[in-house]
Structures are given as structure tokens and as C-alpha cells.
N, C-alpha and C. Protein backbone atom coordinates (compact mmCIF):
# COMPACT_ATOMS: atom_id res chain seq x y z
N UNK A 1 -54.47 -1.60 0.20
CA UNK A 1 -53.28 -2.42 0.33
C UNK A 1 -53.70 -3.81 0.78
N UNK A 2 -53.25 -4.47 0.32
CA UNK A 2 -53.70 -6.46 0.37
C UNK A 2 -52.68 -6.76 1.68
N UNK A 3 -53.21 -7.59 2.26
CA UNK A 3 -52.86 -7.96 3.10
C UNK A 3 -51.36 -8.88 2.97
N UNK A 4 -51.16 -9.42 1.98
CA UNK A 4 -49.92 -9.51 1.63
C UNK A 4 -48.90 -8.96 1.28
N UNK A 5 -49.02 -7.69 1.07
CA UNK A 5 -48.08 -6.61 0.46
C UNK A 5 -48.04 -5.82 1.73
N UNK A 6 -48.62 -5.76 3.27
CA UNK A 6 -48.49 -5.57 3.99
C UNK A 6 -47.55 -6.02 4.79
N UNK A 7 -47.66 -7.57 4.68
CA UNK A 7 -46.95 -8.70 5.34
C UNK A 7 -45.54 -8.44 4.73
N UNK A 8 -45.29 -8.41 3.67
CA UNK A 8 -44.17 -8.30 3.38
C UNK A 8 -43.57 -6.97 3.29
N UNK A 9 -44.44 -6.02 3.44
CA UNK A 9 -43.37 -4.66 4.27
C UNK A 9 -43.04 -4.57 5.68
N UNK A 10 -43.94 -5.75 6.24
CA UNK A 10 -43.43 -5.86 7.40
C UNK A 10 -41.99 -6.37 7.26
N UNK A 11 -42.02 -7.43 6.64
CA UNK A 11 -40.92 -8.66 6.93
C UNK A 11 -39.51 -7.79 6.80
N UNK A 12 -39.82 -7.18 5.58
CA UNK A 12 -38.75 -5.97 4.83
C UNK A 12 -38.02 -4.90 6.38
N UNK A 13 -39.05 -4.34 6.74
CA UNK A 13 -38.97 -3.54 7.59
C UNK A 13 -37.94 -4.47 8.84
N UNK A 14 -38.37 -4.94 9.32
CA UNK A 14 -38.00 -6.51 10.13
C UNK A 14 -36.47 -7.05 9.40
N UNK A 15 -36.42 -7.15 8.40
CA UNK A 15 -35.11 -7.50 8.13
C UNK A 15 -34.44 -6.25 7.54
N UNK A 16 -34.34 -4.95 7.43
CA UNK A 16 -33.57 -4.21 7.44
C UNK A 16 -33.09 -3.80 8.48
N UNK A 17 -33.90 -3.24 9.76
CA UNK A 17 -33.84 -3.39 11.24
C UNK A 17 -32.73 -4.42 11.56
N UNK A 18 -33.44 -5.25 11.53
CA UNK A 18 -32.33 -6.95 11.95
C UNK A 18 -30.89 -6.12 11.44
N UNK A 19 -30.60 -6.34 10.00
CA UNK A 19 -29.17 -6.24 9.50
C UNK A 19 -28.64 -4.67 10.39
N UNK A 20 -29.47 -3.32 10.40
CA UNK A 20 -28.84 -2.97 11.19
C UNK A 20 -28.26 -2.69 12.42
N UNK A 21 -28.73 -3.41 13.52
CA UNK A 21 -28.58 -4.03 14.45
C UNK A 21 -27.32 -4.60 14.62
N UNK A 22 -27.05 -5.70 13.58
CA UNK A 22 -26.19 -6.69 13.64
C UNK A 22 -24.79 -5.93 13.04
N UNK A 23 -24.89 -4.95 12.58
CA UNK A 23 -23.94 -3.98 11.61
C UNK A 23 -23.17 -3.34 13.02
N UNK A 24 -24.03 -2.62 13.85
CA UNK A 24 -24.01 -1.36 15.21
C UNK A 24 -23.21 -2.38 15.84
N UNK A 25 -24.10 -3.57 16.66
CA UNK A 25 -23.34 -4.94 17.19
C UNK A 25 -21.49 -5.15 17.23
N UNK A 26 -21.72 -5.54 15.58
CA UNK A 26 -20.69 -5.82 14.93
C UNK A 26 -19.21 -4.79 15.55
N UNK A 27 -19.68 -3.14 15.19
CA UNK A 27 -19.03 -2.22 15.12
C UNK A 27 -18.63 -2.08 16.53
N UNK A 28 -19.90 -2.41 16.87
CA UNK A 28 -19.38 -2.28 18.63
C UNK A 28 -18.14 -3.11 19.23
N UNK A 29 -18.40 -4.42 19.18
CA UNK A 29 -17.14 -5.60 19.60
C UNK A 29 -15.75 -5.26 18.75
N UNK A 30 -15.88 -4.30 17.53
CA UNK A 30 -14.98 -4.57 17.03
C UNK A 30 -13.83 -3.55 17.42
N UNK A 31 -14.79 -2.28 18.02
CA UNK A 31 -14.26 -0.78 18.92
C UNK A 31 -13.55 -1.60 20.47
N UNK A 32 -14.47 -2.63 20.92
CA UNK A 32 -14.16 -3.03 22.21
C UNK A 32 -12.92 -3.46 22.45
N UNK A 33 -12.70 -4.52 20.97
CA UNK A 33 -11.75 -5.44 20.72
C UNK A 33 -10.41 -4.09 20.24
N UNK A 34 -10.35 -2.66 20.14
CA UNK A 34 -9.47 -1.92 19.62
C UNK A 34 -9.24 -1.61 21.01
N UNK A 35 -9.79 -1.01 22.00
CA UNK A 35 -9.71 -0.43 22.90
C UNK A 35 -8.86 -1.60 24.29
N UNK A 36 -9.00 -2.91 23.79
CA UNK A 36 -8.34 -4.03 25.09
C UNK A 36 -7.68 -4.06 24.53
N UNK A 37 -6.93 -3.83 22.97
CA UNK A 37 -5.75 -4.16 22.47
C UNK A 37 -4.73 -2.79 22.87
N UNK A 38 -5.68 -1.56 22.78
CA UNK A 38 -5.01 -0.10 23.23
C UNK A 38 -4.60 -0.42 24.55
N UNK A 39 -5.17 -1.13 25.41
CA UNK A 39 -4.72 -1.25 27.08
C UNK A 39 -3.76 -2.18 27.52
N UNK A 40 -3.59 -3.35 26.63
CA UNK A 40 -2.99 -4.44 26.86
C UNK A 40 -1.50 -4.42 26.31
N UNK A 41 -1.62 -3.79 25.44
CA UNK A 41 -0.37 -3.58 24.48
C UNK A 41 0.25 -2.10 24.35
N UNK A 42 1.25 -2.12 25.41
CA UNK A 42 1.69 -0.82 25.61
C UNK A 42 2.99 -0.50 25.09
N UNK A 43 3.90 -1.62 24.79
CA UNK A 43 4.93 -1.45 23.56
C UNK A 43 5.08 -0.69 22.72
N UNK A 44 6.25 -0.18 22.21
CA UNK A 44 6.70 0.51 20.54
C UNK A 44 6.72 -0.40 20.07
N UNK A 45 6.19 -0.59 18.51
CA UNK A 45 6.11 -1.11 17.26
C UNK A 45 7.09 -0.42 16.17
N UNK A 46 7.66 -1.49 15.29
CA UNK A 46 8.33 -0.47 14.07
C UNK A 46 7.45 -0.77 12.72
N UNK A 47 7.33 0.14 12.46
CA UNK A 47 6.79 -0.38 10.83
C UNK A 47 7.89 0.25 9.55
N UNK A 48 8.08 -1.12 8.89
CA UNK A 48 8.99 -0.71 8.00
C UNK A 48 8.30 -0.71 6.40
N UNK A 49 8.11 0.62 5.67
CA UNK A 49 7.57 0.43 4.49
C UNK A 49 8.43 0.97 3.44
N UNK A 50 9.77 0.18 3.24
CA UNK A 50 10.75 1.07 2.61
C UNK A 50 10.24 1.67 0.87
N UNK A 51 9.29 1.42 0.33
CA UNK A 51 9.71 2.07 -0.61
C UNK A 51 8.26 3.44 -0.28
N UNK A 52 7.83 2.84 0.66
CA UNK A 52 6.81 5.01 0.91
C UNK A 52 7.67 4.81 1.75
N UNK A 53 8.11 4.46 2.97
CA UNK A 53 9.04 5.52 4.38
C UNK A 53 10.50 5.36 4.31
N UNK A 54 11.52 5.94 4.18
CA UNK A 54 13.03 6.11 4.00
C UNK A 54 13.52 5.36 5.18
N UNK A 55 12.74 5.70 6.39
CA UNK A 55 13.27 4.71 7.98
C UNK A 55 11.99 3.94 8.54
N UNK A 56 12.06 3.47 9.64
CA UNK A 56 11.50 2.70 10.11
C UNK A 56 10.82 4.00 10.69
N UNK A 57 9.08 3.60 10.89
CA UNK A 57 8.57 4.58 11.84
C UNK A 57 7.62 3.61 12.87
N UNK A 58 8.63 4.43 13.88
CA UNK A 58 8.09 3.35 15.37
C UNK A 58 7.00 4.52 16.14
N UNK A 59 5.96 3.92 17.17
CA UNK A 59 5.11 4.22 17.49
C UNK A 59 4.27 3.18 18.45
N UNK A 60 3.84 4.14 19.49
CA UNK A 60 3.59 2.70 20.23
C UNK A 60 2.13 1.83 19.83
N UNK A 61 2.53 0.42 20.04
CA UNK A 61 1.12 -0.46 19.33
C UNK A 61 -0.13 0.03 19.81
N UNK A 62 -0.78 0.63 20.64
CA UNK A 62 -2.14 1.15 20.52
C UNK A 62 -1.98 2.12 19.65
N UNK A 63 -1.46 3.21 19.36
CA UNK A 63 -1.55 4.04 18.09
C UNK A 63 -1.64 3.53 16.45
N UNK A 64 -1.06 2.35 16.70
CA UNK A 64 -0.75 1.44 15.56
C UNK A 64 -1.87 0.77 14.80
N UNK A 65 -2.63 0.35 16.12
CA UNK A 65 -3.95 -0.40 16.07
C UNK A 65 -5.29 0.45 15.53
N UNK A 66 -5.33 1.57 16.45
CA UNK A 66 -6.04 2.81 15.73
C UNK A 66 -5.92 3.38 14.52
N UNK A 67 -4.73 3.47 13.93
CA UNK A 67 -4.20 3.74 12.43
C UNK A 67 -4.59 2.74 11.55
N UNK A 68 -4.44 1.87 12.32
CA UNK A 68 -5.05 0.54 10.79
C UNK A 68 -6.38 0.23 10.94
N UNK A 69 -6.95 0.77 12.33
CA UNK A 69 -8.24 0.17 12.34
C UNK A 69 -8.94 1.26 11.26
N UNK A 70 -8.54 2.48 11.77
CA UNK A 70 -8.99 3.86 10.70
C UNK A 70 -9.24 3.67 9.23
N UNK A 71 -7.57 3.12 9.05
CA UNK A 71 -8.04 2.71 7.08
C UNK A 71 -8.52 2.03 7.03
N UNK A 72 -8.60 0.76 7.51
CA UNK A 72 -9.69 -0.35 6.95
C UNK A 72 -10.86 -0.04 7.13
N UNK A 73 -11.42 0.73 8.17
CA UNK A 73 -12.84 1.18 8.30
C UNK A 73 -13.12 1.88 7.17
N UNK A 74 -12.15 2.93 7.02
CA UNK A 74 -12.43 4.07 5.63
C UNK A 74 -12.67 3.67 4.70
N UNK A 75 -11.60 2.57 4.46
CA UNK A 75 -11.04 1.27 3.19
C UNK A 75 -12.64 0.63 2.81
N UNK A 76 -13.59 -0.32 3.39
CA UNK A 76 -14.07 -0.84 3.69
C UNK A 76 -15.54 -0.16 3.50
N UNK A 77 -15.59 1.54 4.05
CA UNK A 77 -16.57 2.25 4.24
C UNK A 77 -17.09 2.72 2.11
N UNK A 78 -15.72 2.76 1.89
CA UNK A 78 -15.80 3.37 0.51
C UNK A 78 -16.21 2.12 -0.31
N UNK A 79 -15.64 0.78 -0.37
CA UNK A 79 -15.83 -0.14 -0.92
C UNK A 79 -17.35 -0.55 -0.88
N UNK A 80 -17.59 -0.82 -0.11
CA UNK A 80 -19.54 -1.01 0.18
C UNK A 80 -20.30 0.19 -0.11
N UNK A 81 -19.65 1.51 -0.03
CA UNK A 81 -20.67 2.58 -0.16
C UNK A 81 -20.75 2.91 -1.88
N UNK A 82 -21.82 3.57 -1.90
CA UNK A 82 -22.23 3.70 -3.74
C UNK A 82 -22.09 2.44 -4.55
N UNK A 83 -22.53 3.07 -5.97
CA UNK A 83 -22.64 2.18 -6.80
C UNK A 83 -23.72 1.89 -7.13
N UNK A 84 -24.65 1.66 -5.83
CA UNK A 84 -26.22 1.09 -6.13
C UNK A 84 -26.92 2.23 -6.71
N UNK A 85 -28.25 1.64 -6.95
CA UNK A 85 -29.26 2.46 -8.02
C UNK A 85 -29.65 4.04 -6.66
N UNK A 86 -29.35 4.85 -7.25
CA UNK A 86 -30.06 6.11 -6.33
C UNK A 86 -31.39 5.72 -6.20
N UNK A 87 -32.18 6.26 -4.95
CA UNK A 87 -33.09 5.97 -4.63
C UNK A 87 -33.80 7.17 -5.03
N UNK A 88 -35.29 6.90 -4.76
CA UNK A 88 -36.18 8.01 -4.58
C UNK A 88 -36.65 8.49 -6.28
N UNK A 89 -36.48 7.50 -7.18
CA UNK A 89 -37.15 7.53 -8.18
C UNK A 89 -38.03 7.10 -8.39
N UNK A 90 -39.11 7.10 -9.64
CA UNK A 90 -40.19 6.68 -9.83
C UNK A 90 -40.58 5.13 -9.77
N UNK A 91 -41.21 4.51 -9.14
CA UNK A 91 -41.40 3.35 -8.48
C UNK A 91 -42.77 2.69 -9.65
N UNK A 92 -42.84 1.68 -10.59
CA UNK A 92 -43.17 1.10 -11.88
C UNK A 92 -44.87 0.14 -10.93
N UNK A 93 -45.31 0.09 -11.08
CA UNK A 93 -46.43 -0.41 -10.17
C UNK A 93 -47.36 -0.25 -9.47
């Protein structure tokens, strides 16, 4: 192995690390930021979606916050996940 093709599995290694880091990070402030909104905000909310819900369905805003944080995570989780080339095939080189 050449010393350059070393260097750059380092770098690789080094910046996949990095991004996930910054991903965990990310996920973290964004749990923190659910959990001061769960404490701070102790109100009923109504949500009105008349053509899926027939009435208003109220619930208090930390439950609210958790429900939407849920789909968009899910939302979000599915959108970025797949698609790319499966791994662990034969490698040309």
C-alpha cells in the first residue's frame, strides 16, 4: 500500500467519523431542544385537520411536540435512507 492511498484512508476515515459526530451532536440539541419545549410548555393545543379529523383534537403541547418531532424524524429517516449503491460488492482495482 503507497503511502498515499494510506493518507487518504486516513482522511476518509477522519471525515466519516467527523460527519458522524456532527449527526449524534446534531440529534442531541435537537432531543434537548424537545425536552425544554416538553417543560416549558404545559398548555392544551388544538389541532384542526378537518378533512383526516371530523373535530378538533386537543392535547397538551409537549405531546404535540413529540408527535411531530416523531414524524419528521421518521419522515426524514426514510427520505435519506436507501437508494444508494449496496455495498459490499466487488471493488474494480
Amino acid at each position: 500500500m503507497t503511502t498515499a492511498r494510506i493518507s487518504f484512508s486516513v482522511s476518509l476515515i477522519f471525515t466519516m467519523n467527523a460527519r458522524f459526530i456532527f449527526k449524534t451532536v446534531f440529534l442531541v440539541v435537537i432531543a434537548l431542544l424537545l425536552v425544554m419545549m416538553g417543560m416549558n410548555n404545559k398548555g392544551t393545543v388544538a389541532l384542526s385537520l378537518p378533512p383526516l379529523l371530523p373535530k378538533n383534537f386537543t392535547q397538551p403541547a409537549a405531546i404535540m411536540y413529540v408527535g411531530f418531532f416523531g414524524i419528521g424524524f421518521l419522515t426524514g429517516s426514510i427520505l435519506t435512507g436507501g437508494g444508494g449503491k449496496g455495498g459490499g460488492g466487488k471493488k474494480n482495482g
